[in-house]
Protein backbone atom coordinates (compact mmCIF):
# COMPACT_ATOMS: atom_id res chain seq x y z
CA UNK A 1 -112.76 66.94 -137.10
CA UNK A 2 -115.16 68.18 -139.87
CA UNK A 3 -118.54 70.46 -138.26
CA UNK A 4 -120.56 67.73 -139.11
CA UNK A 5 -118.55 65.25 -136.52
CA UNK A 6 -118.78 67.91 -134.04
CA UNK A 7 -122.58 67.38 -133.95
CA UNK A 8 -122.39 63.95 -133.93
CA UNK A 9 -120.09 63.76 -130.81
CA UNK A 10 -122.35 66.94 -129.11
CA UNK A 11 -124.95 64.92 -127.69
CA UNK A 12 -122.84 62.04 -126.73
CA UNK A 13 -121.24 63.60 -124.13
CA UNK A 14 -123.81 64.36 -122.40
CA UNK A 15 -123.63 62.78 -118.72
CA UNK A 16 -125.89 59.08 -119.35
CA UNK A 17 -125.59 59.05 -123.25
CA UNK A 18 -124.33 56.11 -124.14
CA UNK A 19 -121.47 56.28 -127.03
CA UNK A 20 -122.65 53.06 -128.14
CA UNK A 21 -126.10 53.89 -128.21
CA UNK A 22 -126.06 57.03 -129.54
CA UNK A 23 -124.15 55.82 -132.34
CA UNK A 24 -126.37 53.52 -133.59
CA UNK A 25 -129.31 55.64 -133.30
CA UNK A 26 -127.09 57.77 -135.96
CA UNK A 27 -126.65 55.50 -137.84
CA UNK A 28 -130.12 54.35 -138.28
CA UNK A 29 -131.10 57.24 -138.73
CA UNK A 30 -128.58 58.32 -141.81
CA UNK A 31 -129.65 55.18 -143.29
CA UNK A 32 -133.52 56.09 -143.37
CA UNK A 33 -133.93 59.74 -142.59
CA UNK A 34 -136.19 58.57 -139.52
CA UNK A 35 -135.53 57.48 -136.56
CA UNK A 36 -138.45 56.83 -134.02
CA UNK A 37 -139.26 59.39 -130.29
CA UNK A 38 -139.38 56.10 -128.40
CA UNK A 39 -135.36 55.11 -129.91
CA UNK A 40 -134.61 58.59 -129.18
CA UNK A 41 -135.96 58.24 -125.54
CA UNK A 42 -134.31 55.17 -124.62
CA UNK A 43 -130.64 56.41 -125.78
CA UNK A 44 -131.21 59.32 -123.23
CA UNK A 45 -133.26 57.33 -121.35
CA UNK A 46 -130.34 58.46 -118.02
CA UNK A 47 -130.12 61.77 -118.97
CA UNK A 48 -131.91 65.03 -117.12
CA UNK A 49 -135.00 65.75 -119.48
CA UNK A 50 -134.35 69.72 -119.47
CA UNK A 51 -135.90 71.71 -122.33
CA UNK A 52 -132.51 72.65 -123.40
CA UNK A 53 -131.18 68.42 -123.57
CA UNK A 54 -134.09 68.21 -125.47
CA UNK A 55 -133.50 70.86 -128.35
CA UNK A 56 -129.84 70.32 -128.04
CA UNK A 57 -131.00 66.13 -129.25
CA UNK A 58 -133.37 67.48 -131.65
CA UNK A 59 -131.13 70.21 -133.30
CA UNK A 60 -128.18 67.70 -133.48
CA UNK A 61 -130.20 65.03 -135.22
CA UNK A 62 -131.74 67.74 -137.43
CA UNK A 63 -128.27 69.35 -138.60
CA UNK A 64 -127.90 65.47 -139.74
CA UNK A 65 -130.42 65.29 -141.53
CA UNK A 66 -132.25 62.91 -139.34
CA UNK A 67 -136.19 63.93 -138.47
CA UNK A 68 -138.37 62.23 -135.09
CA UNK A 69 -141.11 60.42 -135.64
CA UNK A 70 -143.17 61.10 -132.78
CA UNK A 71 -146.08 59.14 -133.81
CA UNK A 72 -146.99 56.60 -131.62
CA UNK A 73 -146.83 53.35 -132.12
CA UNK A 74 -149.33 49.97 -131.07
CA UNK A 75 -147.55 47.52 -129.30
CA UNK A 76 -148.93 44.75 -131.21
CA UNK A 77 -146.58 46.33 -133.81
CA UNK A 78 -143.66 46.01 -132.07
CA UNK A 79 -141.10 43.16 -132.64
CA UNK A 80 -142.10 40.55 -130.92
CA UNK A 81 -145.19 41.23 -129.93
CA UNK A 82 -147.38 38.60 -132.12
């Protein structure tokens, strides 16, 4: 397993992380450098909130080069919404 796989898999084990989920939320992310608080708060959307969950999400997506956009967004922007 190469280090970078190692962060991948950290998060996912967490107790409530979906695999699934957290995979594509990866992936997206790779793919665009971005990937959005809100997707980030509905893959651990089960999970205890603890400061430490929360900088262990953060540094993981970080080490992959992945940054949280933590700007709001109006829900008339949302899919589906208009």
């Amino acid at each position: 397993m190469e280090p970078r796989d190692a962060v991948v898999n950290e998060v996912a084990i967490l107790p409530g992380v979906i695999q699934q989920d957290w995979d594509a939320l990866i992936s997206r992310g790779k793919s665009i450098g971005v990937v959005h608080a809100e997707d980030v708060a509905h893959v651990v959307r089960d999970v205890e909130l603890t400061p430490e969950v929360l900088t262990a999400v953060s540094d993981a997506l970080a080490k992959l080069g992945i940054s949280i956009d933590v700007v709001a967004v109006p829900s008339c922007y949302h899919e589906g919404a208009y």
